[in-house]
PDB file of N, CA and C in Angstrom:
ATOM      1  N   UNK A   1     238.581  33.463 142.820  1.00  0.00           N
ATOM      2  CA  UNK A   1     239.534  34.565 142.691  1.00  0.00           C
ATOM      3  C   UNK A   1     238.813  35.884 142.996  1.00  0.00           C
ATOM      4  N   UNK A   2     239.496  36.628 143.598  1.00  0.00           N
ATOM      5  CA  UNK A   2     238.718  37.762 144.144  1.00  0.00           C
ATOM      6  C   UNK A   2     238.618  38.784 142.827  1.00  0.00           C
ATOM      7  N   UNK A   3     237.565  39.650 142.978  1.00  0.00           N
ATOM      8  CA  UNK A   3     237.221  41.079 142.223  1.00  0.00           C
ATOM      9  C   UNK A   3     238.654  41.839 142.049  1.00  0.00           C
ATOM     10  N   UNK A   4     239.713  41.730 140.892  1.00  0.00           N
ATOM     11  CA  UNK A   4     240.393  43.068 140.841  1.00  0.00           C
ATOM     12  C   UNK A   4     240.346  43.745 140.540  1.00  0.00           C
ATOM     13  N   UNK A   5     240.689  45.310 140.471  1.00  0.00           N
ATOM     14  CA  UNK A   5     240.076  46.298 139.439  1.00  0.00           C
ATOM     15  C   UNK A   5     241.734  46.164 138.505  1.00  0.00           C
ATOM     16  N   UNK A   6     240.876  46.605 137.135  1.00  0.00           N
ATOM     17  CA  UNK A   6     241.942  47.119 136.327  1.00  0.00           C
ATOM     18  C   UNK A   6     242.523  48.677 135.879  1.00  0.00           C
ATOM     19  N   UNK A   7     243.421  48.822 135.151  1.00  0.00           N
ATOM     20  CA  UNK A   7     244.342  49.558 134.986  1.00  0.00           C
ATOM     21  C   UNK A   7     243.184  50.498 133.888  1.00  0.00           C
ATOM     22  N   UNK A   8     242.833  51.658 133.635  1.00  0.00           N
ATOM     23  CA  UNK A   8     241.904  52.219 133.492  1.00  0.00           C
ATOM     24  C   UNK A   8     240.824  52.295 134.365  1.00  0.00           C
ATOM     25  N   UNK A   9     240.538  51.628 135.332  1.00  0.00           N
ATOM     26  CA  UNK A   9     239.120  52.107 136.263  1.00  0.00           C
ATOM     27  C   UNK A   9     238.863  53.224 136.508  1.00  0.00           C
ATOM     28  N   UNK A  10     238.296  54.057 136.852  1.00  0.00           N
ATOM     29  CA  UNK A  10     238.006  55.020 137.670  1.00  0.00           C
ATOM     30  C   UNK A  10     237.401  54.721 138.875  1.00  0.00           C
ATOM     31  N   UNK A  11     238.072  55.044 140.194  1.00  0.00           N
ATOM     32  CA  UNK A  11     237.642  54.473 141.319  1.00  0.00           C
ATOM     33  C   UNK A  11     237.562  55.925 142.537  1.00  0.00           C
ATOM     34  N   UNK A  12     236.913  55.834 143.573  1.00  0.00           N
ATOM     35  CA  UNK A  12     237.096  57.088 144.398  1.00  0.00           C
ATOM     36  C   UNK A  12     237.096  56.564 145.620  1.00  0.00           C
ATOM     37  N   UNK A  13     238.038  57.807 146.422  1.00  0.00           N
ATOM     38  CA  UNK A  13     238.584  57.477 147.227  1.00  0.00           C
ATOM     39  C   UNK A  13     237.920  57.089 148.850  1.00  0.00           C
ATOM     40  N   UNK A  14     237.681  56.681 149.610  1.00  0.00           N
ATOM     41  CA  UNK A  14     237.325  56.350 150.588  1.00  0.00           C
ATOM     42  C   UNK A  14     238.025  56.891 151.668  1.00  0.00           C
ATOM     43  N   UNK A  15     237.998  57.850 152.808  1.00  0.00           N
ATOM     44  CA  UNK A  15     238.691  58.439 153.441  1.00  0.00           C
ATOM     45  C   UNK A  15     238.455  59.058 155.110  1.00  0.00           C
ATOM     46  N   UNK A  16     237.065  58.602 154.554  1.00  0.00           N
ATOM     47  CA  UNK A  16     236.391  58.977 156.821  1.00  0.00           C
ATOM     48  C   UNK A  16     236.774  58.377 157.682  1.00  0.00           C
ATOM     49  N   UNK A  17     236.855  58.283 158.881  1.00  0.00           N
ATOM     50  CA  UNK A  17     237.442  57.636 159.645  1.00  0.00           C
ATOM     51  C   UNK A  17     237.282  56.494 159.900  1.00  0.00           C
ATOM     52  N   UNK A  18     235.429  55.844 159.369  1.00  0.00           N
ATOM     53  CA  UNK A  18     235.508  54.804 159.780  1.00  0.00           C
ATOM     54  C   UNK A  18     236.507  53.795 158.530  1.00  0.00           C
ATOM     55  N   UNK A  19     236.806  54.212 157.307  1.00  0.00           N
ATOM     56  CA  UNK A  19     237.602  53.569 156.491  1.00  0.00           C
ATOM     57  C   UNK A  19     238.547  53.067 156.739  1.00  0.00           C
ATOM     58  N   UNK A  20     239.218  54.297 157.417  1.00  0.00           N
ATOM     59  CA  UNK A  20     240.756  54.464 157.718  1.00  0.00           C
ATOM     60  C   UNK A  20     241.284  52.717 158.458  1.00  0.00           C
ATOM     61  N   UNK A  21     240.036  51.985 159.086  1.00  0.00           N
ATOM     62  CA  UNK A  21     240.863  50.885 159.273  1.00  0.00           C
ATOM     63  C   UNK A  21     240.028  49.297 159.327  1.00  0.00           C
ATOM     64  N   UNK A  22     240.720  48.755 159.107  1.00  0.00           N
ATOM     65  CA  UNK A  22     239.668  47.049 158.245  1.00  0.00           C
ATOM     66  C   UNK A  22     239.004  46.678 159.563  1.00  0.00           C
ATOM     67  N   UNK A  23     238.285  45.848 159.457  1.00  0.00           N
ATOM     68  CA  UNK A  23     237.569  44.733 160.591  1.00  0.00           C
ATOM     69  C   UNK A  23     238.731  44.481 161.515  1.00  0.00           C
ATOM     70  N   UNK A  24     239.724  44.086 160.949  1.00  0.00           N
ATOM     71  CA  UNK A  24     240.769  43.377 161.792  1.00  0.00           C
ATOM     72  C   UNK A  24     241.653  44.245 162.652  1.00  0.00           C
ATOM     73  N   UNK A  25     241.110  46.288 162.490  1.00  0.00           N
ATOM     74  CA  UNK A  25     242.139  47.198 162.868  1.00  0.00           C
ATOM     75  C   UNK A  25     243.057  46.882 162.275  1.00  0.00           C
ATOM     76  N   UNK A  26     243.906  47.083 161.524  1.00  0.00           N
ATOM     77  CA  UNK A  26     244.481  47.274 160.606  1.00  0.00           C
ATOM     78  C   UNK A  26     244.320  48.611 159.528  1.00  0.00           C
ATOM     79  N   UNK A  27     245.455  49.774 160.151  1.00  0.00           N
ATOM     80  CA  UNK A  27     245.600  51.008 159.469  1.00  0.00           C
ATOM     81  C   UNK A  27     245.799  50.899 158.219  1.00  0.00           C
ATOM     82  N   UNK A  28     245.083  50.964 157.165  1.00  0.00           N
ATOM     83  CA  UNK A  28     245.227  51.036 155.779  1.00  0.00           C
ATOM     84  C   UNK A  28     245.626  52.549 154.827  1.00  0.00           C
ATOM     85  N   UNK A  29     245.127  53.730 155.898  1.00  0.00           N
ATOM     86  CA  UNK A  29     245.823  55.096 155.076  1.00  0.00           C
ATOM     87  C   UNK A  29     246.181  55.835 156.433  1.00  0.00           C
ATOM     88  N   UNK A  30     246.796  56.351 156.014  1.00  0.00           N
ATOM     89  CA  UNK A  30     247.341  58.078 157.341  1.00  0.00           C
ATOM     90  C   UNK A  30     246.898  59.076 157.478  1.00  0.00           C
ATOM     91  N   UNK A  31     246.464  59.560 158.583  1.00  0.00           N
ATOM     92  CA  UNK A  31     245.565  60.661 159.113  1.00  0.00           C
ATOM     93  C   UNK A  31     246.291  61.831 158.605  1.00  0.00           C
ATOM     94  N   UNK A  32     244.843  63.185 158.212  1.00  0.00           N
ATOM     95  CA  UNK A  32     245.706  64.460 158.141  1.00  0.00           C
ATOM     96  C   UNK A  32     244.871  64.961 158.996  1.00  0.00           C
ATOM     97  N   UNK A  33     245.098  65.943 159.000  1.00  0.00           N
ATOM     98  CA  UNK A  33     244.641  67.510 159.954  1.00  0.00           C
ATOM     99  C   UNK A  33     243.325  67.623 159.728  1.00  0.00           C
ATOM    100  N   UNK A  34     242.992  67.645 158.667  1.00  0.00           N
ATOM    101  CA  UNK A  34     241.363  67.817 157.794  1.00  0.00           C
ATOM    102  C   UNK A  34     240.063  66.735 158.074  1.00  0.00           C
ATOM    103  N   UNK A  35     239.073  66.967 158.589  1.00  0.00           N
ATOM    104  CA  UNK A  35     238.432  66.041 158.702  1.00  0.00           C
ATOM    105  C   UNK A  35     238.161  65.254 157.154  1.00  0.00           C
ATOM    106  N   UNK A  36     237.755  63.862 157.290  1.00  0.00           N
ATOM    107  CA  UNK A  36     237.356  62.652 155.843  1.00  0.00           C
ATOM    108  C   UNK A  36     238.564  63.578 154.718  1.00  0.00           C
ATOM    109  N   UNK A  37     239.819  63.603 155.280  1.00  0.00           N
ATOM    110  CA  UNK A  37     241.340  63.717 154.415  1.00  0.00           C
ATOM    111  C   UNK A  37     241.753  62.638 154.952  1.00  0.00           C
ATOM    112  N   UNK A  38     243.026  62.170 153.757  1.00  0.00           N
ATOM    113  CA  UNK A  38     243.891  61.200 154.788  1.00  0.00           C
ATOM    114  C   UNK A  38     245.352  61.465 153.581  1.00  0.00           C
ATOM    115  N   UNK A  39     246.549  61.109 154.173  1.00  0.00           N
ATOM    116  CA  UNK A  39     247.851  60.938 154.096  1.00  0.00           C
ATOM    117  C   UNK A  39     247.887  59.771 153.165  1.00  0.00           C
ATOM    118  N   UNK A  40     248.070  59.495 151.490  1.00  0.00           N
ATOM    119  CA  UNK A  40     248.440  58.440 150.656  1.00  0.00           C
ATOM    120  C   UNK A  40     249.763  58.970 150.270  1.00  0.00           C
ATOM    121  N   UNK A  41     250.670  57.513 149.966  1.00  0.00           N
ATOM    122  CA  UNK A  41     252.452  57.514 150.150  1.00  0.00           C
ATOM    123  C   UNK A  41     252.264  57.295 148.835  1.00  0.00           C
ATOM    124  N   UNK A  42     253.745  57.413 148.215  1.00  0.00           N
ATOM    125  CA  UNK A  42     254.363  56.880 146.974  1.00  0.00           C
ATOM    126  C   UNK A  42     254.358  54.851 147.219  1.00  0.00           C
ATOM    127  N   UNK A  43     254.538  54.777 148.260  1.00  0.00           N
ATOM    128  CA  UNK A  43     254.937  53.341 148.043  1.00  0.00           C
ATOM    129  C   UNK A  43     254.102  52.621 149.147  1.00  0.00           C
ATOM    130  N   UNK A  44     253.751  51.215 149.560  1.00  0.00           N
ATOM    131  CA  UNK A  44     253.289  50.556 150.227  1.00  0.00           C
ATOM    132  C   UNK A  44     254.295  49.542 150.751  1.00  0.00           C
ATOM    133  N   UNK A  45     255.010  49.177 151.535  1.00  0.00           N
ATOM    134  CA  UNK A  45     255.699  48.275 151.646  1.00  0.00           C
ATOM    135  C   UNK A  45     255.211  46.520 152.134  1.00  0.00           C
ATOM    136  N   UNK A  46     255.298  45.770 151.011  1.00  0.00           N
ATOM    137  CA  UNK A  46     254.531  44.764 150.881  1.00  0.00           C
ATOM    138  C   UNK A  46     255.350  43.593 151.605  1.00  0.00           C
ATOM    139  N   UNK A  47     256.663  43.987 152.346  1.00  0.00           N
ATOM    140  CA  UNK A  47     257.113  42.867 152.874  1.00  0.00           C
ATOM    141  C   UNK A  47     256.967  43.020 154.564  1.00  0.00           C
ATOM    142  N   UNK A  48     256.732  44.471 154.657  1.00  0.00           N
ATOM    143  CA  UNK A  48     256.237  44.681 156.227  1.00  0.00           C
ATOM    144  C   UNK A  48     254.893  44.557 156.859  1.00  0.00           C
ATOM    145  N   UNK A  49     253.797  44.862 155.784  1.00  0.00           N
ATOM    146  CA  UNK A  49     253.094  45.640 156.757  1.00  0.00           C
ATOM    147  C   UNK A  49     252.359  44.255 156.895  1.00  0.00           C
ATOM    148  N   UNK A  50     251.589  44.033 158.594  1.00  0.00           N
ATOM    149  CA  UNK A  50     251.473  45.559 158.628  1.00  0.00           C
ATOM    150  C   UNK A  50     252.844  45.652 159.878  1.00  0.00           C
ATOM    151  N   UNK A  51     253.551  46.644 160.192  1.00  0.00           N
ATOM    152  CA  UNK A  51     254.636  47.477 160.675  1.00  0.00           C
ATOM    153  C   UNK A  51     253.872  48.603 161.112  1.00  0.00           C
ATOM    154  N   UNK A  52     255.201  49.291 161.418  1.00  0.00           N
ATOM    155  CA  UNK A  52     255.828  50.432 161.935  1.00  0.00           C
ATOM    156  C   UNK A  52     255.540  51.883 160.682  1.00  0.00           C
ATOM    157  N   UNK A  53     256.191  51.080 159.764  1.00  0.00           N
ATOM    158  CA  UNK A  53     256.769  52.131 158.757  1.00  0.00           C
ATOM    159  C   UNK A  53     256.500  51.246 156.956  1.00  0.00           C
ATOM    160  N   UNK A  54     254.925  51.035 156.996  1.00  0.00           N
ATOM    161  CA  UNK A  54     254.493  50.549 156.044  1.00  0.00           C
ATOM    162  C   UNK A  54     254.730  52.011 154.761  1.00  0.00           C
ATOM    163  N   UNK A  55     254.182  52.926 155.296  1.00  0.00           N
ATOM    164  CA  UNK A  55     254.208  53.789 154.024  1.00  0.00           C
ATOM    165  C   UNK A  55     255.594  54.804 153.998  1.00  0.00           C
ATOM    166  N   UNK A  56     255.669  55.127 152.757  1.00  0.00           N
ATOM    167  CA  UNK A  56     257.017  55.051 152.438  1.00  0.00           C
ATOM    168  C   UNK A  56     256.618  56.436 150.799  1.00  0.00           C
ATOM    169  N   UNK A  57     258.074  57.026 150.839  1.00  0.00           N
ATOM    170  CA  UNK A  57     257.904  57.965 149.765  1.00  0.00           C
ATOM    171  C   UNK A  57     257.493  59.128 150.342  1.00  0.00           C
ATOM    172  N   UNK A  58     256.846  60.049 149.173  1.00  0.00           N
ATOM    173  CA  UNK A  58     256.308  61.727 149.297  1.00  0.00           C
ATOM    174  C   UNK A  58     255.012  61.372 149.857  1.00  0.00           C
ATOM    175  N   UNK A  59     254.519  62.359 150.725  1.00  0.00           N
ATOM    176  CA  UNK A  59     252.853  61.819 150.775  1.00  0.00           C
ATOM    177  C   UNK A  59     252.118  62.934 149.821  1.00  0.00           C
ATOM    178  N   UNK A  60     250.878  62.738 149.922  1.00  0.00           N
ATOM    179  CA  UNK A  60     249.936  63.918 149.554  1.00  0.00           C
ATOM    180  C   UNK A  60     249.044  63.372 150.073  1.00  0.00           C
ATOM    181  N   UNK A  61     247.572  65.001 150.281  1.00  0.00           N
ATOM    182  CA  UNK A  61     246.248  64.620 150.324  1.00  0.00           C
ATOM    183  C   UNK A  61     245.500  64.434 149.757  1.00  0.00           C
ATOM    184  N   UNK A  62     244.380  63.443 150.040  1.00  0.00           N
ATOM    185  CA  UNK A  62     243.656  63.594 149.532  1.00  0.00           C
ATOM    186  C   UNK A  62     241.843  63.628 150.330  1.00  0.00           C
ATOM    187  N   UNK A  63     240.889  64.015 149.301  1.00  0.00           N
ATOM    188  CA  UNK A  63     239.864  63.962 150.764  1.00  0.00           C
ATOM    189  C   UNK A  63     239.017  62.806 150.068  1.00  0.00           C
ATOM    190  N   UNK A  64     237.640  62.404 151.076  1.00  0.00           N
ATOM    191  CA  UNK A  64     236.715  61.800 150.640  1.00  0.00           C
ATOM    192  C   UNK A  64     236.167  61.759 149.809  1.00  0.00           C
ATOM    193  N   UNK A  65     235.645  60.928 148.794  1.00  0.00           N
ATOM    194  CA  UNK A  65     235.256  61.235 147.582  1.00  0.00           C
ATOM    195  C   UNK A  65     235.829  61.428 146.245  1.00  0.00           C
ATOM    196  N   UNK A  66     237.325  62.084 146.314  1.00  0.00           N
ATOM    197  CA  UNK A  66     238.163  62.314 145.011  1.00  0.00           C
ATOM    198  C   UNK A  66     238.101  61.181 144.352  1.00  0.00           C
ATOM    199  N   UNK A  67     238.549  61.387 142.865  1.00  0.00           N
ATOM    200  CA  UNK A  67     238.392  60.402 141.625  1.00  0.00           C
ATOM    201  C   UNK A  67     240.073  59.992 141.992  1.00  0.00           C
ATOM    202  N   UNK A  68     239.571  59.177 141.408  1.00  0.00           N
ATOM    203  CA  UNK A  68     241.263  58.582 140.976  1.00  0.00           C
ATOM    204  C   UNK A  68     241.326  57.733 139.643  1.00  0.00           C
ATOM    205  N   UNK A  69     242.474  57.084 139.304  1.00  0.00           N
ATOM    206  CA  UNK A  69     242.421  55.916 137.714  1.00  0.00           C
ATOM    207  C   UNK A  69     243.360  55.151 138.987  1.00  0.00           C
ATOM    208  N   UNK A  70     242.851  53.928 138.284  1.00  0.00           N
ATOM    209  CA  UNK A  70     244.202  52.716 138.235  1.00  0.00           C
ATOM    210  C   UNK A  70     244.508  52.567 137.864  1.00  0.00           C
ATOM    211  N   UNK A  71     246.328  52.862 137.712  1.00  0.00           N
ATOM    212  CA  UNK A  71     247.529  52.090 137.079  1.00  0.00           C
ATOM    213  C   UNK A  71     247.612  50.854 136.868  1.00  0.00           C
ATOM    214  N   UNK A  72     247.716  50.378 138.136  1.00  0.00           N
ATOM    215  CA  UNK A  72     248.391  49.099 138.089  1.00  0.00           C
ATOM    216  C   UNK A  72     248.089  48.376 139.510  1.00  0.00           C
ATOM    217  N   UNK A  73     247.955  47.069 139.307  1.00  0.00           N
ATOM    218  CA  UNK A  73     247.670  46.328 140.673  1.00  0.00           C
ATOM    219  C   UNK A  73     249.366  45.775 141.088  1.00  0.00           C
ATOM    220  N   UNK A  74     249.166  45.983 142.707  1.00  0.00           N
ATOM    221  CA  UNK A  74     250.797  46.399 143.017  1.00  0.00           C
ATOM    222  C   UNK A  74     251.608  44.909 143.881  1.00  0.00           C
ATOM    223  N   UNK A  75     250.355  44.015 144.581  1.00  0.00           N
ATOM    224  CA  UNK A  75     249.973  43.046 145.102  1.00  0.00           C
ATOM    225  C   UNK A  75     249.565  43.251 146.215  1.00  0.00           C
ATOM    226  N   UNK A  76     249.815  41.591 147.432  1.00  0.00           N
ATOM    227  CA  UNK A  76     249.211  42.252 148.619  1.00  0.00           C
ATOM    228  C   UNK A  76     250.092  41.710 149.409  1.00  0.00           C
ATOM    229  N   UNK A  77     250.444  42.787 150.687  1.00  0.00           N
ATOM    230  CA  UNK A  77     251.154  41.893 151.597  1.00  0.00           C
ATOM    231  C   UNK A  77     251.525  40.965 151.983  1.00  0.00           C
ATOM    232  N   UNK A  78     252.471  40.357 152.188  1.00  0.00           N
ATOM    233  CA  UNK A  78     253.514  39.164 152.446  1.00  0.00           C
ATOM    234  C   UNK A  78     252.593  38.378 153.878  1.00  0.00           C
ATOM    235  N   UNK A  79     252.676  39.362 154.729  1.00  0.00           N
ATOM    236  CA  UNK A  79     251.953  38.391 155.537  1.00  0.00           C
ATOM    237  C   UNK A  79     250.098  38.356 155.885  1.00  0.00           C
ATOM    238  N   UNK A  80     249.796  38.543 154.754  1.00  0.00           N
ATOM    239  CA  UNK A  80     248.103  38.932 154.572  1.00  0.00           C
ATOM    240  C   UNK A  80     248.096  37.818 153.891  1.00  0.00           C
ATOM    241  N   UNK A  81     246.920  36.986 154.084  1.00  0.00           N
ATOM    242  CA  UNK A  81     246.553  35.120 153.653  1.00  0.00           C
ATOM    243  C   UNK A  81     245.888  35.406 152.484  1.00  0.00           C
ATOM    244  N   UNK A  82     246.072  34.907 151.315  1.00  0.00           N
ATOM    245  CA  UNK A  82     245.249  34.974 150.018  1.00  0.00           C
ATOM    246  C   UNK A  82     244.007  34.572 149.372  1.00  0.00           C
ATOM    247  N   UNK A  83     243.725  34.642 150.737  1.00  0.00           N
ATOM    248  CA  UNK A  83     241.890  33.665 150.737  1.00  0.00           C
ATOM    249  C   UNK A  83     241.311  35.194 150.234  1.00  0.00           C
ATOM    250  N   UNK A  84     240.248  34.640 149.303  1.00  0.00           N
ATOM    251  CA  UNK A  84     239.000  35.865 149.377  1.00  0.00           C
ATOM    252  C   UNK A  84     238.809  36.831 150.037  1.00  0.00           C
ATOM    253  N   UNK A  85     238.819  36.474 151.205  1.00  0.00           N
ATOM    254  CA  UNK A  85     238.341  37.560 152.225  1.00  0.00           C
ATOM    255  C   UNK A  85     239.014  38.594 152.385  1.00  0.00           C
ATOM    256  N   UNK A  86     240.411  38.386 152.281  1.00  0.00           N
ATOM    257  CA  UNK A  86     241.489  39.359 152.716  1.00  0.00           C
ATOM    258  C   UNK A  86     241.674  40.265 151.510  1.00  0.00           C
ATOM    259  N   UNK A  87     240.871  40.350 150.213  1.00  0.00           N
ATOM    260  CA  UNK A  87     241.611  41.390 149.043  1.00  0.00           C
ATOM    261  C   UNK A  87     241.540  42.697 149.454  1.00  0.00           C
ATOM    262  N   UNK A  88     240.642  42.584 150.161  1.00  0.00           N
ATOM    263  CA  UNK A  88     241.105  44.251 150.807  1.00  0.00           C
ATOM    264  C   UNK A  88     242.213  44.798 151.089  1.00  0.00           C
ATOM    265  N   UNK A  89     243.036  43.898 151.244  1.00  0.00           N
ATOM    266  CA  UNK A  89     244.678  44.149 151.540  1.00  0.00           C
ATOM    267  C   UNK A  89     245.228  44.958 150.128  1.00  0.00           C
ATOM    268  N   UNK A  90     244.574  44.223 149.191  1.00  0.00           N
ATOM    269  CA  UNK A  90     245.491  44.557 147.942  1.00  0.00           C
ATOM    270  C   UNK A  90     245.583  46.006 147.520  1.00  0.00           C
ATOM    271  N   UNK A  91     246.788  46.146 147.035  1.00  0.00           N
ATOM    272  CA  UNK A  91     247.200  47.068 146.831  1.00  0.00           C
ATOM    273  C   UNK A  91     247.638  47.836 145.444  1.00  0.00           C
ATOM    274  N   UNK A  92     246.804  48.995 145.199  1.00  0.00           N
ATOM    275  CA  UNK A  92     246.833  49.165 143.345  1.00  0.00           C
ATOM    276  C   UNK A  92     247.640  50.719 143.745  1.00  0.00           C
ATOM    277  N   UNK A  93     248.521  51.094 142.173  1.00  0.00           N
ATOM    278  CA  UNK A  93     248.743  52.515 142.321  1.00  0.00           C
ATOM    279  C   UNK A  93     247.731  53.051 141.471  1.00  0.00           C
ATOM    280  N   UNK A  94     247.678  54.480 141.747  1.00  0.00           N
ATOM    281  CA  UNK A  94     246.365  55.269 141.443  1.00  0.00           C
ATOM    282  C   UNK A  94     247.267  56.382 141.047  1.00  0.00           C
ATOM    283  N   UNK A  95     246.602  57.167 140.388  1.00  0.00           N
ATOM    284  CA  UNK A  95     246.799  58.496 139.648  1.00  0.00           C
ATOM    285  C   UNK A  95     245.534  59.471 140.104  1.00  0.00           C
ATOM    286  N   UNK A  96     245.792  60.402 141.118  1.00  0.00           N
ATOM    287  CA  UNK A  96     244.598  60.982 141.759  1.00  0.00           C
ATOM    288  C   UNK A  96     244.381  61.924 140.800  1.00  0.00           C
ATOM    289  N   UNK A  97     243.719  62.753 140.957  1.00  0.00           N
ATOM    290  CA  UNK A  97     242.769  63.632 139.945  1.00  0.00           C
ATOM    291  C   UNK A  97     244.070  64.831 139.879  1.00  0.00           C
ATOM    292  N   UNK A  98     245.072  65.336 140.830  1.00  0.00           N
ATOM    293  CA  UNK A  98     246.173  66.252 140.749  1.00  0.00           C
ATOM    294  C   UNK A  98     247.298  65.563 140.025  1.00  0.00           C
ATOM    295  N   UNK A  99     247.205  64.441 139.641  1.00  0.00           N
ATOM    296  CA  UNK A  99     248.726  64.051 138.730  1.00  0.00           C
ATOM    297  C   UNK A  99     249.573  63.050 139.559  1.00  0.00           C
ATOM    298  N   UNK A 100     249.249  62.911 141.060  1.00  0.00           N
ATOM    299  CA  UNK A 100     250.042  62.299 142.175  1.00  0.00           C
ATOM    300  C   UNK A 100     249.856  60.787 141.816  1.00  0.00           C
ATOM    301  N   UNK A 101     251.212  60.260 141.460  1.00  0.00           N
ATOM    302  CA  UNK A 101     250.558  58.153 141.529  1.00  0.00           C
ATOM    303  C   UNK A 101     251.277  58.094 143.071  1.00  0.00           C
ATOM    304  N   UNK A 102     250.364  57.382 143.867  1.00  0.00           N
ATOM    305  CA  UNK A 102     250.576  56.835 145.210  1.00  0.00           C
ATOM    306  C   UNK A 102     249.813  55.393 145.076  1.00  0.00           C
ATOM    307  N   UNK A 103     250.260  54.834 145.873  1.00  0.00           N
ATOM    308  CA  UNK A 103     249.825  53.676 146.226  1.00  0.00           C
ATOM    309  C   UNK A 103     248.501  53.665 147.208  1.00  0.00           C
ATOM    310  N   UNK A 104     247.822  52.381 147.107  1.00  0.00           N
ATOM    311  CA  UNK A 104     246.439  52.527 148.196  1.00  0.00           C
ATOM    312  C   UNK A 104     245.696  50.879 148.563  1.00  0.00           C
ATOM    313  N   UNK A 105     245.241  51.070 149.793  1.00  0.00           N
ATOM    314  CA  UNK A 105     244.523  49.343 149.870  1.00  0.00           C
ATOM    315  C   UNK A 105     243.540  49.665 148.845  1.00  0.00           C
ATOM    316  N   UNK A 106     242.682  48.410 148.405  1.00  0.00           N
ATOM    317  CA  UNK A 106     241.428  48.041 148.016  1.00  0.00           C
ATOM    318  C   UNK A 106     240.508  48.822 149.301  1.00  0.00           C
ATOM    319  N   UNK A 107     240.900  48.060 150.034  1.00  0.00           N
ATOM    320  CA  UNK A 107     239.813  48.789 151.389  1.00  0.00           C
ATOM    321  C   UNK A 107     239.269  50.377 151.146  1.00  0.00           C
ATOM    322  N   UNK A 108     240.381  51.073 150.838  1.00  0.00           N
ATOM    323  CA  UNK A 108     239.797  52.576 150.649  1.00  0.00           C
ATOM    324  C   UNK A 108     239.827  52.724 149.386  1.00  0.00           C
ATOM    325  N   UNK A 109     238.909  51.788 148.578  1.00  0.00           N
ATOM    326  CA  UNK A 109     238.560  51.958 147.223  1.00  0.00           C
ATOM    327  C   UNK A 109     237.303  51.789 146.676  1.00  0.00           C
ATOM    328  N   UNK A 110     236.722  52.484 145.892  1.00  0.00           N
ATOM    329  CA  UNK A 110     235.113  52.086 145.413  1.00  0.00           C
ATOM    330  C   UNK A 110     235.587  52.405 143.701  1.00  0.00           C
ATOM    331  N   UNK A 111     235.105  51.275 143.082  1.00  0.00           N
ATOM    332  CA  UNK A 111     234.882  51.412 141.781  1.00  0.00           C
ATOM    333  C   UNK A 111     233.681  51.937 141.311  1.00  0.00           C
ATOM    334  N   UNK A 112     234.157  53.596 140.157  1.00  0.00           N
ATOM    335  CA  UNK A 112     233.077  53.926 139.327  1.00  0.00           C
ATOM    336  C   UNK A 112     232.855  53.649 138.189  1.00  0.00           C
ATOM    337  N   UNK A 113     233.547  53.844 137.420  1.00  0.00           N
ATOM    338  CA  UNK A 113     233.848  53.534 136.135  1.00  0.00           C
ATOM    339  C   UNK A 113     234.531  52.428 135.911  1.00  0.00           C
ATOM    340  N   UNK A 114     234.109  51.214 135.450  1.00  0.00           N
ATOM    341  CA  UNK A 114     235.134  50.143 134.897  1.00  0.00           C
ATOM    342  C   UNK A 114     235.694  50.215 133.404  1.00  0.00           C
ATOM    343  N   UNK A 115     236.904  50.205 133.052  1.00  0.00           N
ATOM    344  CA  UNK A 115     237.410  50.389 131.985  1.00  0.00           C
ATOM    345  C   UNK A 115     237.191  49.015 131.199  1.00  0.00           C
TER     346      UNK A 115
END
């Protein structure tokens, strides 16, 4: 069973470009204007992506490095295979350091604090 984080972690955010997308290419967050910023949604849509129009909701920024908590683990895509390898897919909501809960892969996640 793969590494999940839990609901108290403190984890930070991952956000340079080379993050922005898995081994497999596969876009995991949305570009902003700002260099090592990126575009995190309210929602992840777990029956599309990956799609067109995976992220979904308000966005906000955030940059490289910011803290975040974990809420809650959200699951992982419908068509992402549940072997080990792939938890990067998974998908937790976060509470960034401004109050914002958005959704986010594992991929652009580093655990600091384990609760």
């Amino acid at each position: 069973m793969p590494h999940r984080y839990k609901k108290g972690d403190i984890v930070e955010i991952k956000a340079r470009l080379r993050d922005r997308f898995t081994d497999e290419g596969l876009a995991t967050c949305c570009e902003s204007n700002k260099k090592n910023h990126v575009m995190l949604y309210e929602k992840i849509e777990l029956e599309n992506f990956p799609s067109f129009s995976d992220f979904k909701g308000k966005k906000y920024e955030v940059k490289h490095g910011d803290k975040a908590m974990i809420i809650k683990y959200i699951g992982r895509p419908l068509k992402i295979n549940f072997d080990t390898k792939w938890s990067r897919y998974d998908i937790y909501e976060i509470m960034t350091t401004s109050g914002k809960k958005v959704q986010i892969f594992k991929h652009n996640l580093t655990v600091v604090i384990k609760d």
